[in-house]
N, C-alpha and C. Protein backbone atom coordinates (compact mmCIF):
# COMPACT_ATOMS: atom_id res chain seq x y z
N UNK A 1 -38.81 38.15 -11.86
CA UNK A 1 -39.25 36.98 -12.58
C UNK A 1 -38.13 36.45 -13.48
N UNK A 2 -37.42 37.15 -14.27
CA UNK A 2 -36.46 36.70 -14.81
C UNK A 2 -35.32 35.94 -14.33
N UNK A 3 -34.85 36.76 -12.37
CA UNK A 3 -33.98 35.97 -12.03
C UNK A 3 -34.62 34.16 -11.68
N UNK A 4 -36.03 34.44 -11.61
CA UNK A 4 -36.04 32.69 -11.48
C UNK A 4 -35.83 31.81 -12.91
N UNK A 5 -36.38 32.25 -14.09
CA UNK A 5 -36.02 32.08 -14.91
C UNK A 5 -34.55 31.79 -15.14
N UNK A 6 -33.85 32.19 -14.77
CA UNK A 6 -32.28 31.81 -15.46
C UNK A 6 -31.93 31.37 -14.34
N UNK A 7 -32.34 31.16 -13.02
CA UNK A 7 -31.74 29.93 -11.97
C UNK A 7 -32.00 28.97 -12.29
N UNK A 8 -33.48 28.87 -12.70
CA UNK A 8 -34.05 27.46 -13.20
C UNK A 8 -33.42 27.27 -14.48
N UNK A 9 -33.10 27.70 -15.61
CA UNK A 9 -32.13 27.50 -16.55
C UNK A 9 -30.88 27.30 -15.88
N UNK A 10 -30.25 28.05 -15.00
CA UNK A 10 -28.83 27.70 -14.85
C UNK A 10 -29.02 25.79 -13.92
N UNK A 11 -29.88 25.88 -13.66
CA UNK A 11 -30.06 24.64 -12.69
C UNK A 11 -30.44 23.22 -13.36
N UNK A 12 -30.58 23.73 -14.57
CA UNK A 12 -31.69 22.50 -15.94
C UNK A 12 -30.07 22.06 -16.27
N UNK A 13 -29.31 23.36 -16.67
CA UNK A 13 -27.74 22.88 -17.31
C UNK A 13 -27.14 22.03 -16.63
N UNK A 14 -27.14 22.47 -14.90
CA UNK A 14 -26.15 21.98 -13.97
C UNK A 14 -26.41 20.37 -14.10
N UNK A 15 -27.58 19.71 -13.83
CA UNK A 15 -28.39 18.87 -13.67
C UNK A 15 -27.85 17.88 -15.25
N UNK A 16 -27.95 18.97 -16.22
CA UNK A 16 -28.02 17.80 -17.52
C UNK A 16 -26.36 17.80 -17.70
N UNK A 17 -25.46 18.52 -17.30
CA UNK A 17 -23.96 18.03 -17.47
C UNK A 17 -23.54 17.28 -16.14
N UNK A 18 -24.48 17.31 -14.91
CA UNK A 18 -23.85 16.22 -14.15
C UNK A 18 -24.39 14.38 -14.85
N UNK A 19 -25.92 14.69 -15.61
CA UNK A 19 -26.06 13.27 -15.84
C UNK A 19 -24.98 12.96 -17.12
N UNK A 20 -24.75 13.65 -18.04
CA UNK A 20 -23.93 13.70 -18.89
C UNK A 20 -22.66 12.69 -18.35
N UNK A 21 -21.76 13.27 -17.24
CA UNK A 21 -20.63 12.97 -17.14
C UNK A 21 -20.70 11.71 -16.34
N UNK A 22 -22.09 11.48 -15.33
CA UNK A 22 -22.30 9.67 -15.23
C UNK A 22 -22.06 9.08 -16.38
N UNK A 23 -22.56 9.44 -17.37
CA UNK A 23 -23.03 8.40 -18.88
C UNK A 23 -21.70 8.38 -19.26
N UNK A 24 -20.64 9.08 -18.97
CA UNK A 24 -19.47 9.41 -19.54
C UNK A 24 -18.52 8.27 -19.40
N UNK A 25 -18.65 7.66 -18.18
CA UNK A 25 -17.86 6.69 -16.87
C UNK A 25 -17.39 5.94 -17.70
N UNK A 26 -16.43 5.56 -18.10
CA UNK A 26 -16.13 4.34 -18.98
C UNK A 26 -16.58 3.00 -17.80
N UNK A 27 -16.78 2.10 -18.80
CA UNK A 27 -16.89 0.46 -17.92
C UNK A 27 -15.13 -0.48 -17.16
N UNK A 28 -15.49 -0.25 -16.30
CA UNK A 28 -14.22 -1.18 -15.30
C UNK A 28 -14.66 -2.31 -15.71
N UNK A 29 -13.29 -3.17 -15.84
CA UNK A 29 -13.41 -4.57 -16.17
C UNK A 29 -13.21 -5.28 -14.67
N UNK A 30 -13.01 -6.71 -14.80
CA UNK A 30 -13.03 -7.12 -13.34
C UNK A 30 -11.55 -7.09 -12.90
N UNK A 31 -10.80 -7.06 -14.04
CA UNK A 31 -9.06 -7.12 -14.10
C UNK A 31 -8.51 -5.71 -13.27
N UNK A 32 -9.55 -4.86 -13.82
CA UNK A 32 -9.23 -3.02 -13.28
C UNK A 32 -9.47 -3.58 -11.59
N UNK A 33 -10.32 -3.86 -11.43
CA UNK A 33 -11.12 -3.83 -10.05
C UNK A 33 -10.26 -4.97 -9.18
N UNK A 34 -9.38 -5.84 -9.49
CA UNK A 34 -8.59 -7.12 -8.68
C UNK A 34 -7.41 -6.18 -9.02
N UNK A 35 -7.05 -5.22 -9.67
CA UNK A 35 -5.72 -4.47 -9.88
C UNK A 35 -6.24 -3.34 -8.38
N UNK A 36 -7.15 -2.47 -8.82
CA UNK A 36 -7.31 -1.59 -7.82
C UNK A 36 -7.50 -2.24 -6.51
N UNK A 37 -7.56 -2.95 -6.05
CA UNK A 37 -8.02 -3.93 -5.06
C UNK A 37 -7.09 -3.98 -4.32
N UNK A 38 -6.21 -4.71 -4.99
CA UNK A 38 -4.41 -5.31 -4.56
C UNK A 38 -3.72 -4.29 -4.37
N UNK A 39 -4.04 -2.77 -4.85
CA UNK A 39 -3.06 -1.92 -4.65
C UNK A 39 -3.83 -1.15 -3.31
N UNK A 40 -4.71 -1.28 -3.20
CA UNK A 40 -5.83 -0.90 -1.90
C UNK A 40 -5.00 -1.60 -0.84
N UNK A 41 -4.92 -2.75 -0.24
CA UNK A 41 -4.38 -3.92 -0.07
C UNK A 41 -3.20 -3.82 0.74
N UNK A 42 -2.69 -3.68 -0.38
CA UNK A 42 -0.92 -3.84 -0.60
C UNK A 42 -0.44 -2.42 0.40
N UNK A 43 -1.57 -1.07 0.12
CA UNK A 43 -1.08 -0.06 1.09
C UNK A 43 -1.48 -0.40 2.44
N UNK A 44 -2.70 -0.67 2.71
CA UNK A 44 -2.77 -1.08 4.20
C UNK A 44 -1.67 -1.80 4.34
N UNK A 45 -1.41 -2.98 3.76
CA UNK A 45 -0.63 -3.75 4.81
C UNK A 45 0.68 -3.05 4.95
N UNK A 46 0.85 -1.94 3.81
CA UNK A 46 2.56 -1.45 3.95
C UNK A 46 2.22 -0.38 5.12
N UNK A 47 1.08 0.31 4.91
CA UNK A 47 0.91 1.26 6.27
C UNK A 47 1.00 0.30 7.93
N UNK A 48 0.21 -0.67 7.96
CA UNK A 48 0.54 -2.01 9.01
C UNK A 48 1.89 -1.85 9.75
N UNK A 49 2.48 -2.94 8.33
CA UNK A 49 4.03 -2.96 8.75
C UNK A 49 4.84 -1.59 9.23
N UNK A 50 4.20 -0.49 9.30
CA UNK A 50 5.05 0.69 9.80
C UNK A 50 4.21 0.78 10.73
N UNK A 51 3.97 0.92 11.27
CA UNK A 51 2.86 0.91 12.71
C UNK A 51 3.93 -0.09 13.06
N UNK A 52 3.62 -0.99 13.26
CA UNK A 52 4.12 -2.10 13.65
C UNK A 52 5.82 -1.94 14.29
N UNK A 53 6.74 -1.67 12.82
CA UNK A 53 7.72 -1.48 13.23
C UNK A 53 7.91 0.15 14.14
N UNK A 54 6.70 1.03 14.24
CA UNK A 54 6.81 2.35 15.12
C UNK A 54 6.71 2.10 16.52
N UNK A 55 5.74 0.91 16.52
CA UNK A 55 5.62 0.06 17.58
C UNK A 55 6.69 -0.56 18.35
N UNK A 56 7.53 -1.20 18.03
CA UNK A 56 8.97 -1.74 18.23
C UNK A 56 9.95 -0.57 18.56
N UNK A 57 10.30 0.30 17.74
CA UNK A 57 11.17 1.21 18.01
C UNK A 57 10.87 1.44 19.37
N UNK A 58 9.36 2.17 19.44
CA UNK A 58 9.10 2.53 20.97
C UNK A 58 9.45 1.48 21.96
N UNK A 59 8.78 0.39 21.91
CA UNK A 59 9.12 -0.76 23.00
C UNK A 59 10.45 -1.14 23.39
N UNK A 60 10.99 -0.78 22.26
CA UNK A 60 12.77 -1.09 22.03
C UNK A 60 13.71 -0.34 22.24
N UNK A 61 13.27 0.83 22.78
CA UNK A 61 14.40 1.88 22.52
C UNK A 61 14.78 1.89 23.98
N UNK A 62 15.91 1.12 24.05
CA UNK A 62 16.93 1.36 25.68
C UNK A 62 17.06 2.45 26.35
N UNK A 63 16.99 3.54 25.16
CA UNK A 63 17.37 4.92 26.10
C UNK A 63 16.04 5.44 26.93
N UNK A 64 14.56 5.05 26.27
CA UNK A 64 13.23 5.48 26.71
C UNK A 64 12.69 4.54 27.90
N UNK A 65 13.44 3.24 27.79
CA UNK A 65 12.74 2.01 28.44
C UNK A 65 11.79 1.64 28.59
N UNK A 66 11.10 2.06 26.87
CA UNK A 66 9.72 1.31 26.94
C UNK A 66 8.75 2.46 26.54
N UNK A 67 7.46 1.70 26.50
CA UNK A 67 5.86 2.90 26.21
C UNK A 67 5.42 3.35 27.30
N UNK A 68 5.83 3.31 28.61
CA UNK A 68 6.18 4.41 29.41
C UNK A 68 6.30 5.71 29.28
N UNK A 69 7.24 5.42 29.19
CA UNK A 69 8.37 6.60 29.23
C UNK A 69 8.33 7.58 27.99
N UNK A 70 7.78 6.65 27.00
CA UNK A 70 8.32 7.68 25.93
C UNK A 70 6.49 8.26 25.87
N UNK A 71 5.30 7.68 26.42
CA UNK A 71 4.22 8.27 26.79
C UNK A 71 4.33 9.71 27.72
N UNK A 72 5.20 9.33 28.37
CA UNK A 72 5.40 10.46 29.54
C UNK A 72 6.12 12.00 28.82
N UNK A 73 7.00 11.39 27.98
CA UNK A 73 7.80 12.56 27.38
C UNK A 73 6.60 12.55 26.07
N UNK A 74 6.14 12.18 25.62
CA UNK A 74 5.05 12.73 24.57
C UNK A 74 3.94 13.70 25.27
N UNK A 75 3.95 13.38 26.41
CA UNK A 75 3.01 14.68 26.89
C UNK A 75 3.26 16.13 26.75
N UNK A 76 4.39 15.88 27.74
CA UNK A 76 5.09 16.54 27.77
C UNK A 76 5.91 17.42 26.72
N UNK A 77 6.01 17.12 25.70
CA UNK A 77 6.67 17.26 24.64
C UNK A 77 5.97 19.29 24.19
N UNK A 78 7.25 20.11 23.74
CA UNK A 78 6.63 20.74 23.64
C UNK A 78 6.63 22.12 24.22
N UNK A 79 6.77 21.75 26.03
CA UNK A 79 6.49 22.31 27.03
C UNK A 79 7.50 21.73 27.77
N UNK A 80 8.68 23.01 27.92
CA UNK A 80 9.88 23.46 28.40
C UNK A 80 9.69 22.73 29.78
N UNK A 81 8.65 23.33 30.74
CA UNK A 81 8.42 23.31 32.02
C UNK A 81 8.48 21.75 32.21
N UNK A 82 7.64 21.39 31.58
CA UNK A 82 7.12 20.16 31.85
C UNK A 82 8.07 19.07 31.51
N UNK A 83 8.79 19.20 30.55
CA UNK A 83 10.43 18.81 30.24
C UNK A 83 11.36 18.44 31.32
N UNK A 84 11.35 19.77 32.05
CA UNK A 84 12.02 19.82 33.14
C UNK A 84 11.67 18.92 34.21
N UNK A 85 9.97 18.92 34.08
CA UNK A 85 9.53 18.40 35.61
C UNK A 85 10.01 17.24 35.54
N UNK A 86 9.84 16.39 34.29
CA UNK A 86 10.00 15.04 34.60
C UNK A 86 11.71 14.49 34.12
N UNK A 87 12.20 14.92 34.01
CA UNK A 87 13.60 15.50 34.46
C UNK A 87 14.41 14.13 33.09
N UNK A 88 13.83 14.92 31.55
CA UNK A 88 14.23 14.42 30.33
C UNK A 88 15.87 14.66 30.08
N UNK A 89 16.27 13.20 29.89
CA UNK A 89 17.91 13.51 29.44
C UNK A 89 18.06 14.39 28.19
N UNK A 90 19.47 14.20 27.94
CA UNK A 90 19.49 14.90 26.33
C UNK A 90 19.51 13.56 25.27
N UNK A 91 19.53 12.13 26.11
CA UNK A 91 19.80 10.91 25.62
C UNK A 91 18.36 10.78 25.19
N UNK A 92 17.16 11.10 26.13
CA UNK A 92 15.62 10.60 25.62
C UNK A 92 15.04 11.76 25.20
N UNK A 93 15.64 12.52 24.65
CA UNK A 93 15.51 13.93 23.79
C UNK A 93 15.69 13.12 22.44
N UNK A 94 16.56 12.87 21.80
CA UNK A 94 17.62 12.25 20.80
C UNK A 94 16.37 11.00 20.36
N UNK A 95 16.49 10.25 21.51
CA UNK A 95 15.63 9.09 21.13
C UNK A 95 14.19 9.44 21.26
N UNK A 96 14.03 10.30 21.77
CA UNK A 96 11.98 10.39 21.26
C UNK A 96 12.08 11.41 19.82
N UNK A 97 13.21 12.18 19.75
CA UNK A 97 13.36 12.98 18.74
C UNK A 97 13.34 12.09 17.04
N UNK A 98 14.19 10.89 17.38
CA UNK A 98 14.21 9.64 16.18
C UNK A 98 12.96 9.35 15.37
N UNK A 99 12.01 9.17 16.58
CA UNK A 99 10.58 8.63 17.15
C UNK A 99 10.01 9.29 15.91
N UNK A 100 10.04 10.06 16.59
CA UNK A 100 9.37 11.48 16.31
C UNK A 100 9.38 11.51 14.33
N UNK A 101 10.70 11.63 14.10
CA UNK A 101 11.19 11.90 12.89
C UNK A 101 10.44 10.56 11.86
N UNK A 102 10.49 9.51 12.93
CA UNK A 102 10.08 8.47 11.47
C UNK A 102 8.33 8.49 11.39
N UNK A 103 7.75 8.79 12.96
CA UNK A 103 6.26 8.94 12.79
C UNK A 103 6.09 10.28 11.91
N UNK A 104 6.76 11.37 11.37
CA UNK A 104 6.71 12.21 10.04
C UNK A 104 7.21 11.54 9.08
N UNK A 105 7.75 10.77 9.18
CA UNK A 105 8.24 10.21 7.39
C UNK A 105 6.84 9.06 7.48
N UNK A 106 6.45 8.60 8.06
CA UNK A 106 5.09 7.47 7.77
C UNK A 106 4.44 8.03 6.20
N UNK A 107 3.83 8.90 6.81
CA UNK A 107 3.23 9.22 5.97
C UNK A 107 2.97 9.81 4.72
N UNK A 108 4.71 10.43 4.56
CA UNK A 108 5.14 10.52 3.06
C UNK A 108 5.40 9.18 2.82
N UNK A 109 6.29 8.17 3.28
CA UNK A 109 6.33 6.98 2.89
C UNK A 109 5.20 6.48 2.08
N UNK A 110 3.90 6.02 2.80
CA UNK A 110 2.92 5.53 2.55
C UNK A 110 2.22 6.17 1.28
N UNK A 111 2.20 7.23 1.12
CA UNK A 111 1.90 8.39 0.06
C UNK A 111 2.98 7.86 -1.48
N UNK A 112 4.28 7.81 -0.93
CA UNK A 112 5.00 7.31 -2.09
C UNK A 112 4.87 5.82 -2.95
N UNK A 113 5.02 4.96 -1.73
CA UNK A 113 4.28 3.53 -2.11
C UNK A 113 2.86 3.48 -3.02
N UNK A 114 2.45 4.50 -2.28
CA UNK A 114 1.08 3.99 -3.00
C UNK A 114 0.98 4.96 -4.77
N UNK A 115 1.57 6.01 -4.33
CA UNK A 115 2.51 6.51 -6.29
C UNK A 115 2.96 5.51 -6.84
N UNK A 116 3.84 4.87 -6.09
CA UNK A 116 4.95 4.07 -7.16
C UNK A 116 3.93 2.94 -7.86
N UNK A 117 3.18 1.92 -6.57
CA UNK A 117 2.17 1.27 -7.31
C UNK A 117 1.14 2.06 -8.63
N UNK A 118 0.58 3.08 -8.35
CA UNK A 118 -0.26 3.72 -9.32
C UNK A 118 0.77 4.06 -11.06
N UNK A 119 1.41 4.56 -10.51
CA UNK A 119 2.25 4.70 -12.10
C UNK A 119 2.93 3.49 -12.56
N UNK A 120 2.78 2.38 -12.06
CA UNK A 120 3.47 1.15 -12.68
C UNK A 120 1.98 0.74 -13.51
N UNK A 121 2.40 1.02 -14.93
CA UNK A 121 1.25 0.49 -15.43
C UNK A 121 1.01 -1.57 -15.42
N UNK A 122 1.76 -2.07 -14.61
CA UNK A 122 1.98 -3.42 -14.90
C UNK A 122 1.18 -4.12 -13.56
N UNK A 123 1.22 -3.24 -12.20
CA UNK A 123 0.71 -2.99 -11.21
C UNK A 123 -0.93 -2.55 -11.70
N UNK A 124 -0.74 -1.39 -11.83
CA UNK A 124 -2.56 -0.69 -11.82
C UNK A 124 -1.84 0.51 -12.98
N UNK A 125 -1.10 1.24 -12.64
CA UNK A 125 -1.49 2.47 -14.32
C UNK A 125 -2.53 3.73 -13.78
N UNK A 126 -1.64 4.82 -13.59
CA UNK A 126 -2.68 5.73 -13.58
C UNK A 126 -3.82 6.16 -14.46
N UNK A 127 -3.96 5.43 -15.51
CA UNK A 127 -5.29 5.50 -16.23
C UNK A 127 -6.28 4.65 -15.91
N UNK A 128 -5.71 3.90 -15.08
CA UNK A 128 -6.56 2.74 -14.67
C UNK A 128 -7.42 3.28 -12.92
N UNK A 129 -6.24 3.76 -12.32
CA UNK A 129 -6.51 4.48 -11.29
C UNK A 129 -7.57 5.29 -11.37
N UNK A 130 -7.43 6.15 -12.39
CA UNK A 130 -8.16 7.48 -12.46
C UNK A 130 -9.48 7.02 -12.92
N UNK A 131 -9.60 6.23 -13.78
CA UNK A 131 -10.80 5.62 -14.62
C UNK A 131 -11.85 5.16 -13.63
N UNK A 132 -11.21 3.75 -12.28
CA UNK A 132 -11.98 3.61 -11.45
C UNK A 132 -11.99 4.57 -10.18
N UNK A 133 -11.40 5.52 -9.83
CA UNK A 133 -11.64 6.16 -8.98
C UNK A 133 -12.96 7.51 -9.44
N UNK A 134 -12.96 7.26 -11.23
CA UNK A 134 -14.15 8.14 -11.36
C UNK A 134 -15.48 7.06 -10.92
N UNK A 135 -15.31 6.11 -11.63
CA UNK A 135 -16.43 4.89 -11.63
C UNK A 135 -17.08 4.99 -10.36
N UNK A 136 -16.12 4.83 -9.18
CA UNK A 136 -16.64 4.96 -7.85
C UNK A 136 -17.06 6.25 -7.75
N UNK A 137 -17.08 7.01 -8.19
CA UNK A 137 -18.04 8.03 -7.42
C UNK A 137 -19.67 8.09 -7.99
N UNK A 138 -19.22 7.25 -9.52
CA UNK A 138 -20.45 7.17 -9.86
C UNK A 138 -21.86 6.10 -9.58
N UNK A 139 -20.69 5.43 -9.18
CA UNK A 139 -21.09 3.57 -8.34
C UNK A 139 -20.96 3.48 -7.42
N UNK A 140 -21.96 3.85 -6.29
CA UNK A 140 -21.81 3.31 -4.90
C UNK A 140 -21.05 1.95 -4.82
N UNK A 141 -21.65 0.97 -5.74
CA UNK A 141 -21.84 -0.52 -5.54
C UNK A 141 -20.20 -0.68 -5.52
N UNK A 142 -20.10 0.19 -6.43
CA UNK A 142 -18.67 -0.44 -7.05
C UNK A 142 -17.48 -0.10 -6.10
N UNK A 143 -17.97 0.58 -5.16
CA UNK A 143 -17.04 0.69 -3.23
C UNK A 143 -17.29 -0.80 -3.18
N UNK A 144 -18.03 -1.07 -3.12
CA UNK A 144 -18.24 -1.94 -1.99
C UNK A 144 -17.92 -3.14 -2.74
N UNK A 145 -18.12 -3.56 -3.90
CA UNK A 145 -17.37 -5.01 -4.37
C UNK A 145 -15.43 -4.51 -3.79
N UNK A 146 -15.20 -3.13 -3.99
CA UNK A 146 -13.77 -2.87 -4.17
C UNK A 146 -13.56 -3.35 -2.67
N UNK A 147 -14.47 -2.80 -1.54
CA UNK A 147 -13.57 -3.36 -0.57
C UNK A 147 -14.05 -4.85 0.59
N UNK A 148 -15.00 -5.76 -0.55
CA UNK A 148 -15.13 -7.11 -0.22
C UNK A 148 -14.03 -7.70 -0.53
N UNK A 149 -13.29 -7.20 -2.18
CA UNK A 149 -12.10 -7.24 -2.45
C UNK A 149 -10.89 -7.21 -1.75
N UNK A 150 -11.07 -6.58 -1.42
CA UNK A 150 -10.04 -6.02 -0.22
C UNK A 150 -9.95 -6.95 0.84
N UNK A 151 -10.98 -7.31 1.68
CA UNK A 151 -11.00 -8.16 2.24
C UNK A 151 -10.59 -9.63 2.18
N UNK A 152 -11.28 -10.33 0.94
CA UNK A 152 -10.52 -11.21 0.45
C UNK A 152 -9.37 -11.09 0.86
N UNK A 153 -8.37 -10.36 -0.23
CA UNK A 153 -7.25 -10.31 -0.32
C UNK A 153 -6.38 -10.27 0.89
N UNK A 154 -6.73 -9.39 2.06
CA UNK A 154 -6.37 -9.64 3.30
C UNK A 154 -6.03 -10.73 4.03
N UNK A 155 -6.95 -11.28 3.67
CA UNK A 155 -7.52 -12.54 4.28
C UNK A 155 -6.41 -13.88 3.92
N UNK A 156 -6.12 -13.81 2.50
CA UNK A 156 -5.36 -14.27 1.85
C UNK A 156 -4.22 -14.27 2.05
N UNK A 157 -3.72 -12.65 2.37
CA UNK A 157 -2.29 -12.56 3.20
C UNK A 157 -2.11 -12.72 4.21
N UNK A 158 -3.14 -12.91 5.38
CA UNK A 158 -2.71 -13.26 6.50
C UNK A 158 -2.37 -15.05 6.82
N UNK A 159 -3.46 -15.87 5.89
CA UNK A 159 -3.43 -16.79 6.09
C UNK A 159 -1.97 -17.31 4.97
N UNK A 160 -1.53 -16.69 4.03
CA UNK A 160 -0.42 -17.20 3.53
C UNK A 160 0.80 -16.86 4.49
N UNK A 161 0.61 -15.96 5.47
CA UNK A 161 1.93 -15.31 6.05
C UNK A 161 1.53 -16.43 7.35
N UNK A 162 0.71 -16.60 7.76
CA UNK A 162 0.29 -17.25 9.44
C UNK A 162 0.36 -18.85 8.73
């Protein structure tokens, strides 16, 4: 009997410090939320533009001749045998190896961009970051204005760039 007793106590606590730390949420202004927005934004499209240009390399690279080829050696990749079968230079070694190297930097890239924006307090400010990334967990809603936002803004850059 006691252990229900102190589950149900340990469970009364759990319960009153999670409503606690809702009530806690400071209020986002609309300035926080068009800051977090743009930096939302601003990474897709920088993640985009590397796709894009990963895209090109492949299509472009003389030594692979194309998304062929460098499909064929991505299978393959890996597997000695299979290396062999399809009878890989040391030239489209080099050049899927390039490939290779910048589809691993993507994603530190993208990781850094989106740091550099967060600690520019002039940009967004990691207090600003942190503040609405608590908000949202406490605000469904407040996803979803963030990524109507988002949209907008998209929208905005495509039609200023097109």
């Amino acid at each position: 009997m006691k252990k229900v007793f102190l589950l149900a106590f340990l469970f009364m606590g759990i319960m009153n410090v999670k409503s606690i730390a809702q009530e806690a949420t400071e209020e986002v202004t609309e300035e926080e939320i068009l800051k977090f927005a743009t930096m939302e934004e601003s990474v897709a499209n920088f993640l985009a533009e590397k796709q894009e240009e990963l895209v090109e390399m492949i299509k472009g690279d003389s030594t692979l001749g194309g998304a062929a080829r460098y499909n064929e050696i991505k299978a393959a990749w890996g597997n000695e045998d299979k290396l062999a079968e399809i009878n890989i230079t040391e030239e489209e070694t080099a050049a899927f190896q390039k490939i290779q190297d910048f589809m691993d930097s993507l994603g530190e890239s993208v990781k850094n961009y989106k740091v550099d924006f967060i600690k520019d307090s002039e940009k967004l400010g990691a207090g600003t970051y942190n503040k609405i990334m608590k908000a949202k967990s406490a605000d469904p809603s407040l996803n979803e204005k963030i990524n109507s936002l988002i949209s907008e803004l998209k929208e905005k850059r495509q039609s200023a760039e097109g």
